[in-house]
Protein backbone atom coordinates (compact mmCIF):
# COMPACT_ATOMS: atom_id res chain seq x y z
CA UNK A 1 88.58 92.89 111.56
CA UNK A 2 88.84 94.68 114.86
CA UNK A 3 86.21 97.16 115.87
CA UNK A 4 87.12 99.70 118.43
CA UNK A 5 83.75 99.93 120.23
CA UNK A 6 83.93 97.62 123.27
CA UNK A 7 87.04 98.90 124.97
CA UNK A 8 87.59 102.60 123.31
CA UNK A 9 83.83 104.79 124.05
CA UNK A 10 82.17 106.02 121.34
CA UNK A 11 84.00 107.40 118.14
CA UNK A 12 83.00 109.51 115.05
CA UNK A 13 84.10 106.26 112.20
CA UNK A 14 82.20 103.75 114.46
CA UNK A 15 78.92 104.66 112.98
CA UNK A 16 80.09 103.60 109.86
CA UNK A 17 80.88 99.98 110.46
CA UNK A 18 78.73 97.65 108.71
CA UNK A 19 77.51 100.10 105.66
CA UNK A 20 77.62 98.09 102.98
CA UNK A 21 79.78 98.72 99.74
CA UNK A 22 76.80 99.69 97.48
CA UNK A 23 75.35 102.04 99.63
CA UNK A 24 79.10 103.86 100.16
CA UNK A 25 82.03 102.81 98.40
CA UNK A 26 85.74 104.00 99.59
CA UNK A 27 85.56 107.71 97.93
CA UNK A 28 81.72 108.19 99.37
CA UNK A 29 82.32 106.93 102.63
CA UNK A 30 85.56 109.05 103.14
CA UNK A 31 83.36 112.18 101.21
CA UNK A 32 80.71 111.39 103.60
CA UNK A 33 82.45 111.31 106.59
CA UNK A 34 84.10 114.24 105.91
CA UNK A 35 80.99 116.17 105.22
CA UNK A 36 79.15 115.09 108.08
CA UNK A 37 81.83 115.30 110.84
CA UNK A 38 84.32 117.73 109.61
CA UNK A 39 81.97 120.26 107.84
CA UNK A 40 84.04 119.85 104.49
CA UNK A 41 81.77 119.56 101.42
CA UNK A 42 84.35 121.27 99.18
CA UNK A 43 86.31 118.16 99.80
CA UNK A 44 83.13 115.74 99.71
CA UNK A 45 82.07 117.04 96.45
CA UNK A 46 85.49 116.83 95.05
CA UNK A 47 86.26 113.18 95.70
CA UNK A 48 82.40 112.26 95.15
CA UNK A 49 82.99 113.83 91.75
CA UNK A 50 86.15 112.26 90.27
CA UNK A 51 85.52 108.73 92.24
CA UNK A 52 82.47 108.36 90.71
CA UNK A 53 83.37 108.98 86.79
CA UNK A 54 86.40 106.45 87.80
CA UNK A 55 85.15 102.67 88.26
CA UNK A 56 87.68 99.99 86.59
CA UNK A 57 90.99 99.68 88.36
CA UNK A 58 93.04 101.72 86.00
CA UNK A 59 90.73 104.46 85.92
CA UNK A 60 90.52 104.62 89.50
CA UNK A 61 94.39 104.67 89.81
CA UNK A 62 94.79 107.79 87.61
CA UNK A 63 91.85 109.54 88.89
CA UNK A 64 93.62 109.34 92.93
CA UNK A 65 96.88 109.84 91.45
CA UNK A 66 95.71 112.41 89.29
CA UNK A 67 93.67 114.38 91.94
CA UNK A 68 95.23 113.60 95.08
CA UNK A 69 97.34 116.94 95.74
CA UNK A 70 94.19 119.06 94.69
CA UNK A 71 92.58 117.83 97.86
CA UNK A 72 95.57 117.09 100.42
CA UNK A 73 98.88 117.21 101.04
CA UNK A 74 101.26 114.18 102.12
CA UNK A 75 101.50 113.97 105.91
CA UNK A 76 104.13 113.10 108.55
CA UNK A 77 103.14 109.51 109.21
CA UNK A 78 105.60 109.82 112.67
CA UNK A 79 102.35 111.95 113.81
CA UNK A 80 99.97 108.88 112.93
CA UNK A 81 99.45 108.33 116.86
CA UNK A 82 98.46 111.96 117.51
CA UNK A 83 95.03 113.19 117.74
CA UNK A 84 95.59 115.96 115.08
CA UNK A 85 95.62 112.99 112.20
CA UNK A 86 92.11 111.97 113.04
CA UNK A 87 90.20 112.32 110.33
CA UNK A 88 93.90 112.65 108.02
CA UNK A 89 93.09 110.90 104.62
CA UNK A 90 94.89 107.58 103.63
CA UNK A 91 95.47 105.78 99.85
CA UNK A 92 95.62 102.69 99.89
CA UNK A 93 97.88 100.43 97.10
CA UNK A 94 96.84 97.44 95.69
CA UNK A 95 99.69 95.65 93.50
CA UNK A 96 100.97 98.74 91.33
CA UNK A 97 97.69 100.98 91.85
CA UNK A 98 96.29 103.21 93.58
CA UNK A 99 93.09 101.83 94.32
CA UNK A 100 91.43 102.67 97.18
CA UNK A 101 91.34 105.18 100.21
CA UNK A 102 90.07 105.74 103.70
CA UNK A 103 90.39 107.63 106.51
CA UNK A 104 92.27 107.58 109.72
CA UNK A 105 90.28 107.73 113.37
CA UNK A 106 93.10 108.16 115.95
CA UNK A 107 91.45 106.67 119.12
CA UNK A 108 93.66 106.66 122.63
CA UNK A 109 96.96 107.06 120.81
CA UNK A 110 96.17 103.91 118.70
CA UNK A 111 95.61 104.42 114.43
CA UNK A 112 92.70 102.50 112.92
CA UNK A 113 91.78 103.19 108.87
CA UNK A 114 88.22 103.53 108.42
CA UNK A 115 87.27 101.82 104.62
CA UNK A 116 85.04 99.73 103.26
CA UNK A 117 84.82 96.82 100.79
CA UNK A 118 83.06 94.81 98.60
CA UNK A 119 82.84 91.98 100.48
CA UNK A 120 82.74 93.04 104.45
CA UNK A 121 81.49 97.07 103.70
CA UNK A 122 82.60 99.62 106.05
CA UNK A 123 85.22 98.30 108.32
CA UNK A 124 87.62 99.85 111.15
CA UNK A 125 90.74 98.40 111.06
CA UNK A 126 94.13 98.77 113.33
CA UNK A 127 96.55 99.90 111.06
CA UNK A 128 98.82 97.29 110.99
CA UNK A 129 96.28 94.95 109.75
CA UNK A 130 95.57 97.24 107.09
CA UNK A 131 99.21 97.54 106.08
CA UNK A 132 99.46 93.68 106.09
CA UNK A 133 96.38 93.89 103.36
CA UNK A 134 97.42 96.98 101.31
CA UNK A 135 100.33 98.97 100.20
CA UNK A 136 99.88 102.41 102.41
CA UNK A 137 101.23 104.59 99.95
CA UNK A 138 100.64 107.84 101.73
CA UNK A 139 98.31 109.78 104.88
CA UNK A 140 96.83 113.05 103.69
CA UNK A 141 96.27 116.16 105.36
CA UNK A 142 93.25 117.64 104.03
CA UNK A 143 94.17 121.35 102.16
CA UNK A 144 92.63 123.93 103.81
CA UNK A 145 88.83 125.60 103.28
């Protein structure tokens, strides 16, 4: 795990580092975040909704798969370095399913995902160590208001 706050100043996702899993799991941090720093509760309530009626693996698959495009649509991922994807969703793979999800915080050019697990909660990860854990099936832009 690499944390961004010794060399990068203070960022939006750092505040989340360290909130455990069972306080916000992936779909409530990312509805959370988006709430709180990007003034979207019609997205917040959305994910909140069909995250939370979706808790085994398979279910969980289906409900991002199913869901996905009423929320976002796919992004460029040769933008990832730009400041314009901070904030840009992510879904994460995990063998054949779509599993989990996150959000990207774009801090001096460089891409960290902001998710959180079971084991370590909320974590802020460069992207490339997230890609060397997950499948990164796609980066969202959010739809608009």
């Amino acid at each position: 795990m690499q944390a961004i706050g010794q060399h990068a100043g203070a960022h939006w996702a750092e505040q989340y580092v360290g909130t455990p899993y069972t306080a916000l799991n992936c779909a409530q941090l990312v509805a959370h975040a988006l709430r709180t720093h990007f003034d979207r509760d019609d997205l917040a309530l959305t994910l909140e909704g069909y995250k939370q009626h979706a808790e085994g693996t398979l279910e969980r698959s289906a409900a991002i798969k199913g869901h996905r495009g009423d929320v976002a649509t796919r992004a460029d991922s040769s933008l990832l370095t730009t400041s314009e994807m901070d904030g840009y969703g992510v879904v994460l793979q995990v063998g054949v399913k779509l599993q989990h999800m996150g959000l990207v915080a774009v801090v001096n050019n460089c891409a960290y995902i902001l998710h959180t697990t079971r084991k370590s909660g909320a974590v802020l990860e460069r992207i490339d160590r997230v890609a060397r854990l997950y499948t990164i099936e796609g980066f969202y832009k959010w739809n608009e208001k």
